[in-house]
Protein backbone atom coordinates (compact mmCIF):
# COMPACT_ATOMS: atom_id res chain seq x y z
CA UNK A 1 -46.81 -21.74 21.26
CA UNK A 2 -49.74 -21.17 18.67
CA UNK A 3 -51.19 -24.24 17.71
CA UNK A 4 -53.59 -24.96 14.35
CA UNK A 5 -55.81 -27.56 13.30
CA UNK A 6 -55.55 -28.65 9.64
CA UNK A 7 -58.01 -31.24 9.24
CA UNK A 8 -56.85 -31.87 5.70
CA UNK A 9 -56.32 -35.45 3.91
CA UNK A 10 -55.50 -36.26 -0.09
CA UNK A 11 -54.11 -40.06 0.85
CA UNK A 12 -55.36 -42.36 -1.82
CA UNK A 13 -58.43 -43.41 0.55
CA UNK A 14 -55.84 -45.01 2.85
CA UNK A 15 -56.13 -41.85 4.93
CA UNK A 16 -59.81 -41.43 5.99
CA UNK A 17 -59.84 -41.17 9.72
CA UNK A 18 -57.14 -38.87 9.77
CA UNK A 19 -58.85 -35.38 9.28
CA UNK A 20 -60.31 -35.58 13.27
CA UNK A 21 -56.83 -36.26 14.54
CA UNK A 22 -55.93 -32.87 15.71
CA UNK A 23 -59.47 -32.39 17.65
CA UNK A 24 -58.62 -36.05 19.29
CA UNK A 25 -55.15 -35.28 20.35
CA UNK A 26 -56.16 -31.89 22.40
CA UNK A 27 -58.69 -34.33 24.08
CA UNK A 28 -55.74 -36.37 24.83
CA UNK A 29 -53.36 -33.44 26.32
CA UNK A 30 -55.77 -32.73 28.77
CA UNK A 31 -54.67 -36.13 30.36
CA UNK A 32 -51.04 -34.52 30.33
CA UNK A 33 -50.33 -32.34 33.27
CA UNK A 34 -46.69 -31.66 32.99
CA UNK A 35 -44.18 -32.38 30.77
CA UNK A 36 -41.05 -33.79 31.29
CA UNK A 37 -39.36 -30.97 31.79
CA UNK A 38 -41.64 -30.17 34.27
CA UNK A 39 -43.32 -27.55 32.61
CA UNK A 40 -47.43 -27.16 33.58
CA UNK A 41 -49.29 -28.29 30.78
CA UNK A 42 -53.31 -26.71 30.55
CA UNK A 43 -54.62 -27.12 27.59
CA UNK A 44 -57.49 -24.92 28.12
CA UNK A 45 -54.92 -22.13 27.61
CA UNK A 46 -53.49 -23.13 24.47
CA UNK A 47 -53.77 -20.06 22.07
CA UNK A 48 -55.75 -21.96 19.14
CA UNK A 49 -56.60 -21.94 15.55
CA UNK A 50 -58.50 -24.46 13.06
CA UNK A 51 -58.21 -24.19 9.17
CA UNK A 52 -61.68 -24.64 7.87
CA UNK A 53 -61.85 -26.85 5.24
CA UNK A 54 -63.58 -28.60 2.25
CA UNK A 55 -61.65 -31.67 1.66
CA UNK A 56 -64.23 -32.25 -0.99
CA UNK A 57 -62.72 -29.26 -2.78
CA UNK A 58 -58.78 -29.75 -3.00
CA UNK A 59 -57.69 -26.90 -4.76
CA UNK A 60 -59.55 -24.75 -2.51
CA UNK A 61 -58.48 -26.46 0.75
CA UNK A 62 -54.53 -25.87 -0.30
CA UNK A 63 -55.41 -22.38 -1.29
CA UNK A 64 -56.59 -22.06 2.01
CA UNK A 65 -53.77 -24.17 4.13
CA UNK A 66 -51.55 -22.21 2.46
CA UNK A 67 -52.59 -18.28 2.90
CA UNK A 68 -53.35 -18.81 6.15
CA UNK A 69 -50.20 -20.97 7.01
CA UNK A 70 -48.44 -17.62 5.45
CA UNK A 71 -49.96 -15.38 7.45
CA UNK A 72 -49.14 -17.29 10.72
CA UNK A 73 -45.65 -17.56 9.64
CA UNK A 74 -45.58 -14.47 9.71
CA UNK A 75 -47.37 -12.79 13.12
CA UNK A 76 -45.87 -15.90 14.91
CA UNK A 77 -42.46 -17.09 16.54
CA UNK A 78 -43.48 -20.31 16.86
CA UNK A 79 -46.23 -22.88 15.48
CA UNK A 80 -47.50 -26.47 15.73
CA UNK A 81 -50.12 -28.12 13.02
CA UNK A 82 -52.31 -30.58 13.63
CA UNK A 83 -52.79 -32.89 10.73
CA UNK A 84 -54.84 -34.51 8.92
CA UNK A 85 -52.46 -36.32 6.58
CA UNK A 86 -49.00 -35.92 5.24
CA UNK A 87 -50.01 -33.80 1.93
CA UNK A 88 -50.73 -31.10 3.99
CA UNK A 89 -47.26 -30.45 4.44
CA UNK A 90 -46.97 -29.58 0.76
CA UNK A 91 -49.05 -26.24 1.04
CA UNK A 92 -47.44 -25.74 4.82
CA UNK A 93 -43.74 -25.78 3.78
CA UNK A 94 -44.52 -23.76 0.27
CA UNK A 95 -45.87 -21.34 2.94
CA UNK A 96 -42.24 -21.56 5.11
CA UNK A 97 -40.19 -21.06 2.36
CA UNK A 98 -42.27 -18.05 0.66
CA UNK A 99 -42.70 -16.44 4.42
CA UNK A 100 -38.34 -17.24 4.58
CA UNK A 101 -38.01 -15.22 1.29
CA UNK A 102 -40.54 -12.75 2.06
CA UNK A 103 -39.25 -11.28 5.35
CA UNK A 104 -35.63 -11.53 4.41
CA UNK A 105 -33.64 -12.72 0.79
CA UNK A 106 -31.22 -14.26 2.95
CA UNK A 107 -33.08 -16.11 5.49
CA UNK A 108 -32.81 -19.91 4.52
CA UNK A 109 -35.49 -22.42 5.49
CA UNK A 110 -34.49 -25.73 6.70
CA UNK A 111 -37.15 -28.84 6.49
CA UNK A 112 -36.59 -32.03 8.57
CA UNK A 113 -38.56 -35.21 7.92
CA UNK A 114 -39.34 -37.89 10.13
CA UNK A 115 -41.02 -40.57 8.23
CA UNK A 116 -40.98 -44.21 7.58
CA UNK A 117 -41.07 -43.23 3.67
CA UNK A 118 -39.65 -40.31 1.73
CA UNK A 119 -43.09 -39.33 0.19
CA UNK A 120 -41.25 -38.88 -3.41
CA UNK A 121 -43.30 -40.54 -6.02
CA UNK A 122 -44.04 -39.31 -9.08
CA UNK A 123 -47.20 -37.42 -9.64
CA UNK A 124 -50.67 -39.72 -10.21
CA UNK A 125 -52.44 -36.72 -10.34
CA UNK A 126 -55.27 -35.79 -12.35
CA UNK A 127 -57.68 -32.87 -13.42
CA UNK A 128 -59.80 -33.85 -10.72
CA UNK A 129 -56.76 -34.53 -8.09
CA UNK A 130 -53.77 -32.64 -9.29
CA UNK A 131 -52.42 -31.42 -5.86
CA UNK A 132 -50.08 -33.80 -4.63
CA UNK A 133 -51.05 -36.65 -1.98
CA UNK A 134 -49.34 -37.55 0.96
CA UNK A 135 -47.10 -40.12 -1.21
CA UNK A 136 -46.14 -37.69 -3.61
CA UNK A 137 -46.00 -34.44 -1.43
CA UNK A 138 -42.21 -33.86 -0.86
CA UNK A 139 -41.26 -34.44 -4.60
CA UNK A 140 -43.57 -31.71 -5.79
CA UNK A 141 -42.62 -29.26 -3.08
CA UNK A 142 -38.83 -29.56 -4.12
CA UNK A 143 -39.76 -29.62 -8.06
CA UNK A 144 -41.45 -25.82 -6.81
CA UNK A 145 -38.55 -24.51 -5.40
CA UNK A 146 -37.55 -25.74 -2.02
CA UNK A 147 -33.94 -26.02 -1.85
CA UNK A 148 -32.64 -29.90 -1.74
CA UNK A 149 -29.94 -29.59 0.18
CA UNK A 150 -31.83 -27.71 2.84
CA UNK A 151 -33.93 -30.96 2.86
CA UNK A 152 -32.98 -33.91 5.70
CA UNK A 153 -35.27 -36.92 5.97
CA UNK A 154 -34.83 -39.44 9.02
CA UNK A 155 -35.84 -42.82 9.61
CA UNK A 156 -36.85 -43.53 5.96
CA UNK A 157 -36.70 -47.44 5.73
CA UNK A 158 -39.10 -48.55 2.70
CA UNK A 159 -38.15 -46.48 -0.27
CA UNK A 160 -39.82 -47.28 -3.79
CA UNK A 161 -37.10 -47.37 -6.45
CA UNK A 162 -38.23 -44.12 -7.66
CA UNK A 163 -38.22 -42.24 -4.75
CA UNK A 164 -34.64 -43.43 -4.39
CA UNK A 165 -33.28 -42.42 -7.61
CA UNK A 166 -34.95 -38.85 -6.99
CA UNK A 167 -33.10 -38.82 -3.48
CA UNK A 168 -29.92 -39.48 -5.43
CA UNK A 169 -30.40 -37.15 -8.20
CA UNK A 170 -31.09 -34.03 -5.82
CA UNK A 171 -28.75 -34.99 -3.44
CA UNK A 172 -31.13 -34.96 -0.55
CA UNK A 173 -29.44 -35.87 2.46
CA UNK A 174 -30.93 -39.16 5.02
CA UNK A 175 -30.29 -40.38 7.93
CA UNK A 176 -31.30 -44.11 8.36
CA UNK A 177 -32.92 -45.89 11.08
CA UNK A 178 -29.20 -48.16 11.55
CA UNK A 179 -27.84 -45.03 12.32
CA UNK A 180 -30.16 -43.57 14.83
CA UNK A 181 -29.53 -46.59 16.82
CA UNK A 182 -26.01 -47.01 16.57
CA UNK A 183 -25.36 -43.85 18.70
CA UNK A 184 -28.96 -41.73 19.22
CA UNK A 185 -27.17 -39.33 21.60
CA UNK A 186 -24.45 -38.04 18.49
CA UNK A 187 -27.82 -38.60 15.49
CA UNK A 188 -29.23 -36.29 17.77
CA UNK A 189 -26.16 -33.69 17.54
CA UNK A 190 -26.31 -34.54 13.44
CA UNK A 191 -29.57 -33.68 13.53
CA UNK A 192 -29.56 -30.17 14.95
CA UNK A 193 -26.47 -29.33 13.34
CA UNK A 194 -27.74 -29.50 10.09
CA UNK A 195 -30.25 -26.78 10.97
CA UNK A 196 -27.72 -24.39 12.25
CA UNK A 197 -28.37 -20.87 11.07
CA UNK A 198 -31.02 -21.83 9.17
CA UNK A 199 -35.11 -21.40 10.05
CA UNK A 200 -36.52 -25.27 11.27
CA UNK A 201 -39.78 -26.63 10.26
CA UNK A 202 -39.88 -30.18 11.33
CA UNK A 203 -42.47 -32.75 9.72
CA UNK A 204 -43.30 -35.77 11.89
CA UNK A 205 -45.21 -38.78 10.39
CA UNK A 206 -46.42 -40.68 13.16
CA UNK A 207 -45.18 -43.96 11.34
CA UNK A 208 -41.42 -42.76 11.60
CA UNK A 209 -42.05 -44.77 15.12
CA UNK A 210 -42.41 -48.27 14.86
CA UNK A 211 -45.94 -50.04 15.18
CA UNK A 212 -45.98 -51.76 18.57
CA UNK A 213 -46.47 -47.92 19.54
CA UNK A 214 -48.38 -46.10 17.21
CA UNK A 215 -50.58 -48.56 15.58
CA UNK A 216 -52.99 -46.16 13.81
CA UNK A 217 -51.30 -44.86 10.64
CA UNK A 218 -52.19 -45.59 7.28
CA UNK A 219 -48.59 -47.31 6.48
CA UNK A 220 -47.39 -49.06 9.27
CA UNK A 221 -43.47 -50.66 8.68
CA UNK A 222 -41.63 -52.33 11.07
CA UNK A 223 -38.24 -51.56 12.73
CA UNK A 224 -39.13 -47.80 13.90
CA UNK A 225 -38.27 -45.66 16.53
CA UNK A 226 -39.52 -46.46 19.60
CA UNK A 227 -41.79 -43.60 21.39
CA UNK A 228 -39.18 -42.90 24.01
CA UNK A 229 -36.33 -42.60 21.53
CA UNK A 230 -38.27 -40.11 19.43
CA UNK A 231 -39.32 -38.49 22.55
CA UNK A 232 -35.89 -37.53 22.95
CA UNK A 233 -34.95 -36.48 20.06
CA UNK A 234 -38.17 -33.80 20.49
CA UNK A 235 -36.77 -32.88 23.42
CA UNK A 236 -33.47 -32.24 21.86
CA UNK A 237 -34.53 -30.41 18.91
CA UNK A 238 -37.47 -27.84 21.06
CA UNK A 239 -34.50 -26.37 22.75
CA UNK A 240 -33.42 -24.97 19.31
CA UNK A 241 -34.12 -21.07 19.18
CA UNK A 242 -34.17 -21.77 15.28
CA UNK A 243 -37.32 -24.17 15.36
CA UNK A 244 -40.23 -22.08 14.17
CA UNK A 245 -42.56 -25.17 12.41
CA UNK A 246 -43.90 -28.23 13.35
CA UNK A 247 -46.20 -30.46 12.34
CA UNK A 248 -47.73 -33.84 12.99
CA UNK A 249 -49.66 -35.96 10.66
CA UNK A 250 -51.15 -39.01 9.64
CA UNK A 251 -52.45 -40.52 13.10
CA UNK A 252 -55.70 -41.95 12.51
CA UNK A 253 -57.73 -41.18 15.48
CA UNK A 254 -60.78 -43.41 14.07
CA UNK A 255 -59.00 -46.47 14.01
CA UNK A 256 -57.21 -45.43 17.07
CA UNK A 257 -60.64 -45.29 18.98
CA UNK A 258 -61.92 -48.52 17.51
CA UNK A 259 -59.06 -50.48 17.59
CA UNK A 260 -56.03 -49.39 19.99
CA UNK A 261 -57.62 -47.86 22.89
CA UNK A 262 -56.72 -44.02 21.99
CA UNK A 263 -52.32 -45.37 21.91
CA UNK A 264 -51.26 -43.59 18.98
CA UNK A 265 -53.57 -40.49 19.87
CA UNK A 266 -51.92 -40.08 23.69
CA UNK A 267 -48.70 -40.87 21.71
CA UNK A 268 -49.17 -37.46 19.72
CA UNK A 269 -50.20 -35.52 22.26
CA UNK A 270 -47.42 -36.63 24.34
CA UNK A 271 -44.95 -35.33 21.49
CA UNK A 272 -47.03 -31.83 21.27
CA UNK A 273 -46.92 -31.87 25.08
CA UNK A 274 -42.71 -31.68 24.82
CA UNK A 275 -42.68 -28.69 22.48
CA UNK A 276 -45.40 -26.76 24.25
């Protein structure tokens, strides 16, 4: 498992905090000894990487995020990143989907979301900001090319009205929080399925689980996963010989520290400790 720190964050303001997350939750996972597979976790043996960035300069920290991201995708089977915020899974995915079409035509990327919202708005960008920000990151990578209907977003559950009429227009498939609940075992099954014979990069926004457990997000809304349900469903989906890409994003390890005792941060490396 190769794991990179992108210490990136374009969040309207509402992010700052975020960009020291990944250093915080490799603190954390040296608190984790196994995992519960059993598995022997050491995490001064992780094989590790950090994007260097200037998130003063956006167009030159995507440039970055993405070449790099490319070049990973390409030299290795398997990769977490360490966020930062959710728009740096604009650059990461372009990456996925170039590296898909690059080292085979037929090769077809799949992208699964877990987030609270669909991160769909319409661009508010500017001269000065005109990469997208975590709110509008998934809109613009799917207006540049990445397929729709390879696109499956789960536990969505506060939608702005504009996000949901560009859901409906491209078809893009969700699974809602009801449904997760009703039957999480067979979800789960949905879930995986919809990846078959197709190469997995999974997106996790920390605020796809519900507050009471991860408290320091930029967004919190109620009626999430709990942290034991989603650990399951990691569990689930790291058996997949398809998964290549994860990431994790938008835990802010500032407010963690000050506020919540380190929760949300043990809570994501607790998740990275399961698909080690």
């Amino acid at each position: 498992m190769f794991i990179v720190k992108v210490p990136s964050i374009n969040g309207l303001g509402r992010t700052k905090g975020c960009e020291n997350a990944g250093n915080e939750i490799l603190k954390s996972l040296k608190e984790i000894y196994t995992n519960e597979s059993g598995k022997k976790i050491d995490a001064s043996l992780l094989d590790l990487e950090e994007i260097h960035l200037d998130n003063s300069n956006l167009e030159f920290t995507n440039k970055l995020i993405y070449e790099n991201s490319l070049e990973i995708f390409e030299s290795k089977s398997r990769v977490v990143f360490l966020g930062g915020d959710h728009s740096i899974s604009y650059s990461l995915a372009k990456a996925f989907l170039d590296s898909c079409k690059k080292q085979d035509s037929e090769r077809k990327p799949c992208l699964i979301i877990f987030d609270a919202h669909p991160d769909c708005m319409p661009s508010i960008g500017s001269k000065k900001n005109k990469f997208p920000t975590h709110e509008e990151w998934l809109r613009a990578l799917i207006e540049d090319g990445f397929p729709p209907e390879n696109v499956l977003l789960v536990g969505v559950r506060n939608p702005y009205s504009e996000e949901i009429e560009f859901l409906k227009k491209n078809s893009i498939k969700i699974i809602s929080m009801n449904q997760i609940i009703a039957n999480l075992h067979d979800t789960c099954d949905i879930i995986m399925e919809f990846s078959n014979n197709r190469d997995l990069y999974l997106s996790i926004d920390i605020d796809v689980i519900a507050p009471a457990f991860a408290p320091a997000t930029g967004y919190l809304e109620s009626g999430g996963l709990t942290s034991r349900q989603f650990l399951y469903i990691m569990q689930r989906m790291n058996k997949m010989k398809n998964l290549k890409a994860v990431d994790i994003v938008e835990i802010n390890s500032e407010k963690d520290k000050k506020n919540f005792n380190g929760q949300t941060t043990k809570l994501g490396a607790k998740i990275l400790s399961e698909l080690i």
